[in-house]
Each structure stands twice: as structure tokens, then as C-alpha cells.
Protein backbone atom coordinates (compact mmCIF):
# COMPACT_ATOMS: atom_id res chain seq x y z
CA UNK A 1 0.00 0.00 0.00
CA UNK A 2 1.36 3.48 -1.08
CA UNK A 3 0.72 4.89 2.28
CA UNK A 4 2.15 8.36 1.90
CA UNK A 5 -0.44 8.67 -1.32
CA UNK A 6 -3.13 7.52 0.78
CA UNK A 7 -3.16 9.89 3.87
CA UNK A 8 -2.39 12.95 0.98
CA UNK A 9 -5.62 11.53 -0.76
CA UNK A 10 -7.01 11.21 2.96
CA UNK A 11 -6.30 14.89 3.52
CA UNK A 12 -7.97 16.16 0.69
CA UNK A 13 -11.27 14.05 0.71
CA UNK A 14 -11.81 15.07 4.53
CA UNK A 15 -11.15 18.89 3.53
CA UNK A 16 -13.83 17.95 0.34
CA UNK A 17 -16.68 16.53 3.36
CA UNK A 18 -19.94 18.83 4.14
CA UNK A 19 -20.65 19.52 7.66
CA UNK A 20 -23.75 17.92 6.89
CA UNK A 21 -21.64 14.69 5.45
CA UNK A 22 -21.56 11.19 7.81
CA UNK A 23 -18.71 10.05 9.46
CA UNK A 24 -17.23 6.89 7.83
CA UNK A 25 -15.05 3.78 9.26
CA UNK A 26 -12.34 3.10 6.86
CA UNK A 27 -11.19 -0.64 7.13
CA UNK A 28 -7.65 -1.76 6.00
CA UNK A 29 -6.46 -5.08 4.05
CA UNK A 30 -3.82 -5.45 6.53
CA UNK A 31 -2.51 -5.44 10.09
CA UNK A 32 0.46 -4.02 8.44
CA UNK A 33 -0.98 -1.39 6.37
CA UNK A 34 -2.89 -0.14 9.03
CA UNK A 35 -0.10 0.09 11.30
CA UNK A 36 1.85 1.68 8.48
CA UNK A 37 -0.61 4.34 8.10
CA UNK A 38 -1.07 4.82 11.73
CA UNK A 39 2.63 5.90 12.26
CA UNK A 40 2.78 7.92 9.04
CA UNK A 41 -0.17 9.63 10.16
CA UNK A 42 1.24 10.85 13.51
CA UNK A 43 4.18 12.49 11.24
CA UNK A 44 2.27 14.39 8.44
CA UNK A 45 -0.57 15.57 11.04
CA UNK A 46 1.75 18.53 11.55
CA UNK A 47 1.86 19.66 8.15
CA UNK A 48 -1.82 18.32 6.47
CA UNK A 49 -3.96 19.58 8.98
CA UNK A 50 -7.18 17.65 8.34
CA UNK A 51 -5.32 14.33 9.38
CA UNK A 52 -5.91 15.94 13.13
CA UNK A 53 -9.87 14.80 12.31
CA UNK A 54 -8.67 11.16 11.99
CA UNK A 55 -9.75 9.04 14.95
CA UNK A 56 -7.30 5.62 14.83
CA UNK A 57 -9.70 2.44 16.07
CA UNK A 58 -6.77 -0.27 17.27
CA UNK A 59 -8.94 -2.51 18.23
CA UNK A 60 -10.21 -3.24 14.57
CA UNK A 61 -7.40 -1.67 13.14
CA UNK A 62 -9.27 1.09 11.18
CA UNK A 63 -9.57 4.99 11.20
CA UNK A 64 -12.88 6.56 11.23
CA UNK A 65 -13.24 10.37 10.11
CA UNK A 66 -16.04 12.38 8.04
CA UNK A 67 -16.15 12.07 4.63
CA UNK A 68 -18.38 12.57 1.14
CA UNK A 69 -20.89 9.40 0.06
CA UNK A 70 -18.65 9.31 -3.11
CA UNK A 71 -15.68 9.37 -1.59
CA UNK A 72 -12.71 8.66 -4.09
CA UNK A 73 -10.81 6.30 -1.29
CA UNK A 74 -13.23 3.70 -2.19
CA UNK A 75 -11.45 3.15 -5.43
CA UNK A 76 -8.14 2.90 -3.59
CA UNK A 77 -5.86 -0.40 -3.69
CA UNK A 78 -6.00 -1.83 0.21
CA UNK A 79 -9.12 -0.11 1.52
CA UNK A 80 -11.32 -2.75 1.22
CA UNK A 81 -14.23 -1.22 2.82
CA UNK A 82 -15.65 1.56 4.26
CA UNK A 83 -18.23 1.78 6.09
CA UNK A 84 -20.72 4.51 7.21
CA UNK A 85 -20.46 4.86 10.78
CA UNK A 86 -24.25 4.78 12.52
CA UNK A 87 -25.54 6.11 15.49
CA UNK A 88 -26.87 4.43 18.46
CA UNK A 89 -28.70 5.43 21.47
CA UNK A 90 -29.18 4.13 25.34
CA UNK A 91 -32.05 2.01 26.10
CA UNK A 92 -33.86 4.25 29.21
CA UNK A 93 -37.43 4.66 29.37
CA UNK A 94 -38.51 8.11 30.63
CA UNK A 95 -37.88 8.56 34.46
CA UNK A 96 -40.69 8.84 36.91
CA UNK A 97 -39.24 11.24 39.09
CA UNK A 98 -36.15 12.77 40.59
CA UNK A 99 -36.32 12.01 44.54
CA UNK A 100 -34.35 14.72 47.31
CA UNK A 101 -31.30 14.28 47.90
CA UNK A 102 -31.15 12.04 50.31
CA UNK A 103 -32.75 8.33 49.43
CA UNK A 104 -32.66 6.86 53.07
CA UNK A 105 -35.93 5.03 54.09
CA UNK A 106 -34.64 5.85 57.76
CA UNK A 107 -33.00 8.67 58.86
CA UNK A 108 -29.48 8.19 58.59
CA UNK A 109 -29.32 4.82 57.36
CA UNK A 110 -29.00 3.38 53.43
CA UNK A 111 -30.98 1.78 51.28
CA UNK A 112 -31.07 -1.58 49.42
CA UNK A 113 -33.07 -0.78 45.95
CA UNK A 114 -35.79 -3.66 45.38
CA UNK A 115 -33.48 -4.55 42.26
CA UNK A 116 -30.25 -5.02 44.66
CA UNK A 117 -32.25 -6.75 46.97
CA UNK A 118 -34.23 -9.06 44.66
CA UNK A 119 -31.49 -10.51 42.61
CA UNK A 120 -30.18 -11.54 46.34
CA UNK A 121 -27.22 -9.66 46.29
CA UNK A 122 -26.92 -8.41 49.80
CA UNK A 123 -27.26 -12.61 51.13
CA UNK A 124 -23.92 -12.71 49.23
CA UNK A 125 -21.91 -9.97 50.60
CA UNK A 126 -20.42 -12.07 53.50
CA UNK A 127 -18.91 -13.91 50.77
CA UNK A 128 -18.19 -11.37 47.78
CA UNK A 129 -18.46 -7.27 47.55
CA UNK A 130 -17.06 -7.30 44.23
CA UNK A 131 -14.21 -6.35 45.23
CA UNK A 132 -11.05 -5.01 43.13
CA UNK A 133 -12.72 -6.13 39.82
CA UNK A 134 -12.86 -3.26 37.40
CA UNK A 135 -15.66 -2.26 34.85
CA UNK A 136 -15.95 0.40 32.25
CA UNK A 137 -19.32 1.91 32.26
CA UNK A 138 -19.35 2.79 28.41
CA UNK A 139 -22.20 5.89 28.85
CA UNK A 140 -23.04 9.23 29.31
CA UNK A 141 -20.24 9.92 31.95
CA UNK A 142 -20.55 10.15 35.66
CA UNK A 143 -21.09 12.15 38.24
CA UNK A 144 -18.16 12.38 40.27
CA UNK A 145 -19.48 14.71 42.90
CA UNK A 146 -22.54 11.83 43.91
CA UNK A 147 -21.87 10.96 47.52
CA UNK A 148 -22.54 7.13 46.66
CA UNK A 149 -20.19 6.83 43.70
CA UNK A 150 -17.46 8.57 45.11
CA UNK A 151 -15.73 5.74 46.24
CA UNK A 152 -16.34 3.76 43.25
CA UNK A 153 -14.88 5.66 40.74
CA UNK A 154 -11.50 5.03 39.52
CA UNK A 155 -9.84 7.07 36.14
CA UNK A 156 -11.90 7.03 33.24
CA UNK A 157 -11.84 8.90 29.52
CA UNK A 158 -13.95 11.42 27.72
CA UNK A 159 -14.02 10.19 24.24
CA UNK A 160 -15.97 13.02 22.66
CA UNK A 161 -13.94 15.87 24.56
CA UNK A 162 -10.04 14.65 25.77
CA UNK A 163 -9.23 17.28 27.45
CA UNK A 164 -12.80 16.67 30.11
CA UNK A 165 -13.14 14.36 32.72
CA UNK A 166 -16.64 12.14 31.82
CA UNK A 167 -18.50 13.92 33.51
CA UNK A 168 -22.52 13.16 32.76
CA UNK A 169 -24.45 15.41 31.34
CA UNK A 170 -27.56 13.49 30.56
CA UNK A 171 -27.68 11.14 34.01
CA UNK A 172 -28.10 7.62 32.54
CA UNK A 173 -24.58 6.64 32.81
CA UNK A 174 -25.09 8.07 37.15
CA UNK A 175 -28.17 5.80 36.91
CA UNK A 176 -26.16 2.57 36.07
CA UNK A 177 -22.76 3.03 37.98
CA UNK A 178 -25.21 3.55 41.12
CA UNK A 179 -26.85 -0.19 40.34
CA UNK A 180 -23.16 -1.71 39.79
CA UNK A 181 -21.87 -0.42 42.43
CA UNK A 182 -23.04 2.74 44.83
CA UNK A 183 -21.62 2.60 47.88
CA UNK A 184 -23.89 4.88 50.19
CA UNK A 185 -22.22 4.04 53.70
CA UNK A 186 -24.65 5.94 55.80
CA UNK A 187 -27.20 7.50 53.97
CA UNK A 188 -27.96 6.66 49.69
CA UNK A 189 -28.03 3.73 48.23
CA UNK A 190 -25.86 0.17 47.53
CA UNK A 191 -25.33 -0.90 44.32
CA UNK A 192 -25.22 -4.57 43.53
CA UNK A 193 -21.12 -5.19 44.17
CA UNK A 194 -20.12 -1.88 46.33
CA UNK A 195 -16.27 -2.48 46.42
CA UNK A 196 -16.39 -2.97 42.57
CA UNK A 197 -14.74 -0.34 40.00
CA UNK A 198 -16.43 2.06 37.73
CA UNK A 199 -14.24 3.12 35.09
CA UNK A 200 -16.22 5.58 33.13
CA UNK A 201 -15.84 6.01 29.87
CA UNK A 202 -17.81 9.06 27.97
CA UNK A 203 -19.02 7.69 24.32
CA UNK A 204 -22.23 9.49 24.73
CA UNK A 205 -23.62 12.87 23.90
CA UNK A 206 -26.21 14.68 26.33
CA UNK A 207 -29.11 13.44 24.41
CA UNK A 208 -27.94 9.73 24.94
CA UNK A 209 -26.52 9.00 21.38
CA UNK A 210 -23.23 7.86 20.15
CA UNK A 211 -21.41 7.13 17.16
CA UNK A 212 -20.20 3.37 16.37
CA UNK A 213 -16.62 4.57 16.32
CA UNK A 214 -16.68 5.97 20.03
CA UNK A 215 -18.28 2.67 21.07
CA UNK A 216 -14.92 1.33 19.36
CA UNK A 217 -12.84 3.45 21.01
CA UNK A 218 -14.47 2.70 24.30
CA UNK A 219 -14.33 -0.71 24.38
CA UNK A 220 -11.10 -0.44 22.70
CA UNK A 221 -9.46 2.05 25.89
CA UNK A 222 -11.50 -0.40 28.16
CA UNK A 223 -9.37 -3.38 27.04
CA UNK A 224 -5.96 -1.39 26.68
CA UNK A 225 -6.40 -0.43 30.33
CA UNK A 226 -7.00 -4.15 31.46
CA UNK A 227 -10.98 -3.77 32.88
CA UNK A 228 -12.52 -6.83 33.98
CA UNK A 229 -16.28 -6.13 32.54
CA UNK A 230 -17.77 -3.60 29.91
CA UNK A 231 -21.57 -3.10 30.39
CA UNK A 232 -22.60 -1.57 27.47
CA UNK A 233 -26.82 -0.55 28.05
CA UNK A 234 -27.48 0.62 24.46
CA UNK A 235 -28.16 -0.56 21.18
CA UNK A 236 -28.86 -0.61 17.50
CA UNK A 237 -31.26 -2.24 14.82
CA UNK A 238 -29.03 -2.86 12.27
CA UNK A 239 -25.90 -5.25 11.68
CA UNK A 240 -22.63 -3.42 12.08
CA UNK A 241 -19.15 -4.84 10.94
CA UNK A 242 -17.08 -2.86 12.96
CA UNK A 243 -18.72 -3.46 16.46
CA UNK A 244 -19.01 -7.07 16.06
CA UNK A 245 -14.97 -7.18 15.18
CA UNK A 246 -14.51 -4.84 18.01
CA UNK A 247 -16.65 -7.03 20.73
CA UNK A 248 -14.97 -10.29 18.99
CA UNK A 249 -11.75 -8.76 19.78
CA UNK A 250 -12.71 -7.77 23.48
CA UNK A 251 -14.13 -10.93 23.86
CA UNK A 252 -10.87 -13.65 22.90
CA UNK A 253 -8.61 -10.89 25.14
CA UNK A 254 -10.97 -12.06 28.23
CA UNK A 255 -13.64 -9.30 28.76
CA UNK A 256 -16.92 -9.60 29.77
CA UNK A 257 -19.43 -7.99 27.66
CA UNK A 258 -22.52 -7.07 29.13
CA UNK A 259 -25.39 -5.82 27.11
CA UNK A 260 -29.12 -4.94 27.19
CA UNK A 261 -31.47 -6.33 24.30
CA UNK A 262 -33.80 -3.25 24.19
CA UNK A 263 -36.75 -1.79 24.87
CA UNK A 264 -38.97 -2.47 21.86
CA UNK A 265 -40.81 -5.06 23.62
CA UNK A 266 -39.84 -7.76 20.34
CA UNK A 267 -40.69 -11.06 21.26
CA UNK A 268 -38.39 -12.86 18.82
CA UNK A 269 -35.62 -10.10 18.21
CA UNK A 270 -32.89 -8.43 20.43
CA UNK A 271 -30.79 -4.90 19.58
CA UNK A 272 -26.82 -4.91 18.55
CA UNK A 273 -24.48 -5.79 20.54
CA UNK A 274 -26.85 -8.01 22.83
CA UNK A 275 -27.09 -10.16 19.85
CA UNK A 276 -23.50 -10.83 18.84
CA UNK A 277 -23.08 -14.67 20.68
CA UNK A 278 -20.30 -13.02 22.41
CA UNK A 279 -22.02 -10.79 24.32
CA UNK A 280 -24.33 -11.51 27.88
CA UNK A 281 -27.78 -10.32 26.63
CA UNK A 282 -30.02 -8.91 29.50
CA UNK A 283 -34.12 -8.44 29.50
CA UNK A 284 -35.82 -7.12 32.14
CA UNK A 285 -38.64 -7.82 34.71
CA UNK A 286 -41.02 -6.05 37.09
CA UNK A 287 -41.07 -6.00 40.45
CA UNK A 288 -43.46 -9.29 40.54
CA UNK A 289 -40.63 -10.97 38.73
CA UNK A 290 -42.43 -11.31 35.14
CA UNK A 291 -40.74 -9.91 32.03
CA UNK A 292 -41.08 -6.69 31.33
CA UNK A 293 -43.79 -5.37 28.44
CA UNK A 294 -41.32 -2.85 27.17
CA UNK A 295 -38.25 -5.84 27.30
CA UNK A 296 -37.24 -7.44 24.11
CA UNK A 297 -37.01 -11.13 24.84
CA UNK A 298 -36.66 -14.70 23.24
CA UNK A 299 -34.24 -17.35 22.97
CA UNK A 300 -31.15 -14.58 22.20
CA UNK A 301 -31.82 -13.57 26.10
CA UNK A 302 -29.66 -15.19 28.27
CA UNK A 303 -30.56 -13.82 31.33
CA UNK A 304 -33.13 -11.25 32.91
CA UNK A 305 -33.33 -9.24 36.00
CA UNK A 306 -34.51 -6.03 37.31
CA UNK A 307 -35.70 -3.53 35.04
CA UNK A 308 -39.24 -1.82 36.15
CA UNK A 309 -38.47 1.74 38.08
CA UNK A 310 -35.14 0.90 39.22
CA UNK A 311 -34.23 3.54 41.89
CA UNK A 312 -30.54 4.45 41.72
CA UNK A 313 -28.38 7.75 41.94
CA UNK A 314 -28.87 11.14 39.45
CA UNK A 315 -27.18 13.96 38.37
CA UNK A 316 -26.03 16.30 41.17
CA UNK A 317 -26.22 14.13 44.08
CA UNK A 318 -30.18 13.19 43.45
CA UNK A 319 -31.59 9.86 42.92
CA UNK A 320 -33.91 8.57 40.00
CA UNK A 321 -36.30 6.38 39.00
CA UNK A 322 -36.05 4.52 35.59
CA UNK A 323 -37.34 1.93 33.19
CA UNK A 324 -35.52 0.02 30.49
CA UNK A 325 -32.99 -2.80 30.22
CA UNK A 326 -30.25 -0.71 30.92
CA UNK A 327 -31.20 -1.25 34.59
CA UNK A 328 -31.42 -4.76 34.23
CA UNK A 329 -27.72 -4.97 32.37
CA UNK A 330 -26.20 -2.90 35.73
CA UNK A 331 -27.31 -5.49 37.60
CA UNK A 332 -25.85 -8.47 35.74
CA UNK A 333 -22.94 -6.52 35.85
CA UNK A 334 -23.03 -6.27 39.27
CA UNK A 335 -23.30 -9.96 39.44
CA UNK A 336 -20.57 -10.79 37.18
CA UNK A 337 -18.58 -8.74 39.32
CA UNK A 338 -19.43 -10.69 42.76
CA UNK A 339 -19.04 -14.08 40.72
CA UNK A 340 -15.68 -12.66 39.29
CA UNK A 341 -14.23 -11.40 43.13
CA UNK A 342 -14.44 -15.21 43.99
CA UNK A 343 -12.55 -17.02 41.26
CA UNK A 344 -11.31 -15.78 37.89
CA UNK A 345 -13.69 -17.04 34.92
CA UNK A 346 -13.67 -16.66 31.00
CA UNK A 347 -16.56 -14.44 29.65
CA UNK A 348 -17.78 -17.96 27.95
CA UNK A 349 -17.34 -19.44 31.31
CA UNK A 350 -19.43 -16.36 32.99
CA UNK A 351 -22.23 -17.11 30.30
CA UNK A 352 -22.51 -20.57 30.93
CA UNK A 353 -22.86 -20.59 34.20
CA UNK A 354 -25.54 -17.43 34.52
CA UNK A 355 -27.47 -19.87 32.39
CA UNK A 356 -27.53 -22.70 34.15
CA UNK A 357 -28.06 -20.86 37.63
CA UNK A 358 -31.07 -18.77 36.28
CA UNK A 359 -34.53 -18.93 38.25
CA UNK A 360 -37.04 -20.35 36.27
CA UNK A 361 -39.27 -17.51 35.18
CA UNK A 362 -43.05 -19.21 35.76
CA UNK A 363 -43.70 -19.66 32.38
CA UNK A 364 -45.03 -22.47 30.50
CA UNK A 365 -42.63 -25.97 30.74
CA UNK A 366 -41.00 -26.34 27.49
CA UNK A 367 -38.31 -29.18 26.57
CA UNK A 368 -35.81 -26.17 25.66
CA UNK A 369 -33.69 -24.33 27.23
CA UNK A 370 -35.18 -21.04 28.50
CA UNK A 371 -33.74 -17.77 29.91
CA UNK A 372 -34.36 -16.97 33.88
CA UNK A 373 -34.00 -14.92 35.98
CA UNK A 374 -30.50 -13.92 37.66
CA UNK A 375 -29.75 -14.90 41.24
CA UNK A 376 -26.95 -13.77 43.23
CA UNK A 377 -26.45 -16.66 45.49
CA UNK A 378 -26.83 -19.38 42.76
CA UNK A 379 -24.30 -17.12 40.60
CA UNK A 380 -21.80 -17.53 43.36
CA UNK A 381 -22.11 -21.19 44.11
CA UNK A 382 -22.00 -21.52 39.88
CA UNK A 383 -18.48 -19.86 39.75
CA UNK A 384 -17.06 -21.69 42.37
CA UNK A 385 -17.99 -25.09 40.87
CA UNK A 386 -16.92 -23.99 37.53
């Protein structure tokens, strides 16, 4: 490959893009070419100033950047595909209400969620907190000023700004690092595995979209930097190259991918990434322990848990309310992390056995397999015996 021709050619078809134009992933025919290209880049960025705009994806090896429908690199000898880079959003229902600041039942004392305390988590905590095992919340950011996630939060990235800290400017990403992990000591609320991680990582906007190529990036900074688990509680219709190769990749160097199927309430279809077989998809239930109306579900579930006006922590130190399978994914998460604390496990390893330890969910007997519903205790005993 004629590298040095390429990233001139590069230059000029990013200078030729609209600001209206869609942002593009731009797949290599090689290791080695992309590699090439990556270190040439870092030299000519100096002097061809619209090679700045090029985002490198390692973890796929493949750049992503903005450029025309028509654009002439499509004819160019090892590109062998590019690819339009969609948009995805995260799967919350609207919120029922944002509660005072403090969430304490008692004075002075914390509280268990129904969610934390229905999957059995705190019957485990004698035996696991969670503790040291470290997972990227790939989000909306956090809010690092929350009295219950302050000890939970360890260095994280802002992929849409550098130069920020993640903070959260929409309150989803709060929502779910509360469920994971809150660790409200004397007054808030206890997330599922309070002396796990949260390393959050900013791929969303304050609307609660994202590109493809910062989902890449996230998962690909969540597997440079070692993390344990990446709960991921969005999702997409369509098929997308890139994210598959970028979960594959996650997946064979040992993470845990957690995601939610959607809120669509599908009976025979889940969103992307829950779909990829590398991936632990998550549907939700109610408070009664049925699946939820607004959860996609079917035999692409693996496992379901709490979903139905999960109460966890807010922008600016408040707590929320909220709906969707984004709940349900923080807790699997959580319980991944508890199982995870007590023995080191594979992610196909962590799949098979929140399969086989699921609740039966009260629906009619079938000679196939079924999804349940996720239990803490049984999730414990399955990783030891594994």
C-alpha cells in the first residue's frame, strides 16, 4: 500500500466533506498497512492539517473520520471497505421522578433498591463485595461529585472531549454506575457489588446518542487499560461490521461484555451488541418478577433481572427512578462482578454458568432451554464449581 499517497488523498477528501456529510469507518487489508498508516499519520498531522480529524480504532485496526458518500478512497488499492459509521442510542425509558437528595428510608441509614435486593445480592456480601474487579461503564459519563459513587470511581476517559473528565451530562450513565456499584455508607443507596470499580468512559452525547466509532474506542481504551467487565446498556437495529470485530476482539482478550437487548418489547428479536453470541444479553422484569412489556425477549436472552423503576443515583447528588434494560444490564454486571471477586472465569465461562443458575421464570414448561431470571447466590455457588 502506497501509504504516503493515501493519507495525501485522505487529507484532501476530509477537507472535500460537508458539515452535513456522515462520518465513515475506513477498514484496512492489513494489520500491516494499518499500522503503516497509523505511524505515518502521527508524522504528516503537523503539516496536512485535516489528518488531526482522523480518529485511529486499534482494536479493529481502522480509522474513522467524516467524509463525502462518493468518496474517491473507495477506489483505492488496500481499503477494502468503508463503512458509514451509525448512530446508536441508550435504552432508558422516561424517568418517573427525581427524589431529594437524600434516598434513606430511615433517617441516617442506606438503602437496598428492590433490584439489589431481589437478585439476592446483599445474602452474598459475607462472601463477595465485588471487590477489586474493574468495569468500564461505556455511557453518558458520571457524576463524580454523587456521595454514593465517590468511592467507586477510579480514572476514566472522555471520548468526545479529551481534554474533560466524563462527567454526565444526561444522568443515565449516574443511573447505572449507582446499580453496579453505589456505595452509600450511611445514607444513599448500595449498588449490587459496592467495592467494585467504575471506570467511566464518555461515548455518549447529552441526548444519549453515540457514534459506532466511540463505542470502538471505548471498548477499545477499556481493554488497553486491562478492565474486567464492559456493560454496554445501548443498542442498535441494524448489523454493524465494525462493532461485532470490536466485541470479537474484546471478547478472545478475556472481557466480559454485558449488554441490554432493548426496549422495543420484540418477542423474537434483540438490539446490537446483545445479539452478537459473544455478548451476555439482558431483559428485564417487574417487580413481581415477570418480564417486562417494554423488554425485548426470546431465545437470544440469556438472562433477565430487574428492570421496572429501578431507583438508583442522578445527576447532582439526586436519585432517579427509571425503566428500560439498561437497569437490568447494571445489575448483571453487578453480578458478574461478585461471581468474578471469587474465582477468575472466561466471559464464555461467565455465560454458561448465569445460564444454568437462572430462576425459572413461571412460564409455560417447554423441553428447551429457557432464559431466567438472575440470582446472586446461585451465581456464586455456579463460579465456584466452575
Amino acid at each position: 500500500m502506497d501509504v504516503a499517497t493515501f493519507l495525501h488523498l485522505l487529507h484532501e477528501e476530509i477537507g472535500l466533506a460537508k458539515r452535513s456529510d456522515k462520518k465513515h469507518i475506513i477498514h484496512f487489508s492489513s494489520a500491516k498497512d494499518y499500522y503503516d498508516c497509523k505511524s505515518e499519520l502521527k508524522r504528516m498531522k503537523s503539516n496536512l492539517v485535516n489528518l488531526s480529524k482522523v480518529r485511529d480504532l486499534d482494536i479493529i485496526h481502522a480509522f474513522s473520520c467524516t467524509l463525502r458518500p462518493d468518496t474517491k478512497l473507495r477506489s483505492f488499492s488496500g481499503v477494502p471497505s468503508i463503512e458509514e459509521d451509525s448512530k446508536m442510542t441508550v435504552h432508558q425509558m422516561i424517568g418517573n421522578k427525581i427524589a431529594s437528595k437524600r434516598a434513606s428510608t430511615l433517617s441516617g441509614s442506606h438503602t437496598i433498591p428492590w433490584g439489589v435486593d431481589q437478585v439476592g445480592a446483599p445474602e452474598v456480601w459475607s462472601k463477595s463485595v465485588g471487590q477489586n474487579i474493574r468495569i468500564g461503564v461505556i455511557d453518558t459519563g458520571i457524576d463524580y461529585n454523587h456521595p454514593d459513587l465517590r468511592n467507586s470511581i477510579s480514572r476514566g476517559i472522555n471520548l468526545l472531549n479529551h481534554s474533560m473528565l466524563p462527567y454526565d451530562d444526561n444522568g443515565h450513565g449516574t443511573h447505572i454506575a449507582g446499580t453496579i456499584a453505589a456505595t452509600g455508607r450511611y445514607s444513599g443507596i448500595v449498588g449490587v457489588a459496592p467495592r467494585a470499580i467504575i471506570h467511566p468512559v464518555k461515548a455518549f452525547d447529552h441526548g444519549g446518542s453515540a457514534y459506532v466509532s466511540d463505542i470502538i474506542a471505548g471498548i477499545d481504551w477499556c481493554v488497553h487499560n486491562d478492565l474486567d467487565i464492559i456493560n454496554m446498556s445501548f443498542g442498535m437495529k441494524a448489523y454493524n461490521r465494525s462493532l461485532e470485530q470490536a466485541v470479537m476482539n474484546a471478547y478472545y482478550k478475556g472481557k466480559v461484555i454485558v449488554a441490554s437487548s432493548g426496549n422495543d418489547g420484540k418477542r423474537k428479536t434483540i438490539d446490537y451488541p446483545a445479539r452478537f453470541p459473544q455478548v451476555v444479553s439482558v431483559g428485564a422484569t417487574t417487580r413481581l418478577g415477570k418480564i417486562a412489556p417494554f423488554s425485548n425477549r426470546g431465545k437470544q436472552i440469556d438472562i433477565y433481572a430487574p428492570g421496572e423503576r429501578v431507583y438508583s443515583s442522578w445527576l447532582h447528588g439526586k436519585y432517579n427512578e427509571l425503566s428500560g434494560t439498561s437497569m437490568a444490564t447494571a445489575h448483571v454486571s453487578g453480578v458478574i462482578a461478585l461471581m468474578l471477586s471469587i474465582k477468575p472465569m472466561s466471559p464464555l465461562q461467565i455465560k454458561t454458568a448465569l445460564r444454568r443458575c437462572a430462576l425459572g421464570l413461571n412460564r409455560r414448561s417447554s423441553t428447551r432451554w429457557q432464559p431466567g431470571y438472575l440470582n446472586a447466590r446461585r451465581a456464586i455457588r455456579a463460579a465456584r464449581q466452575s
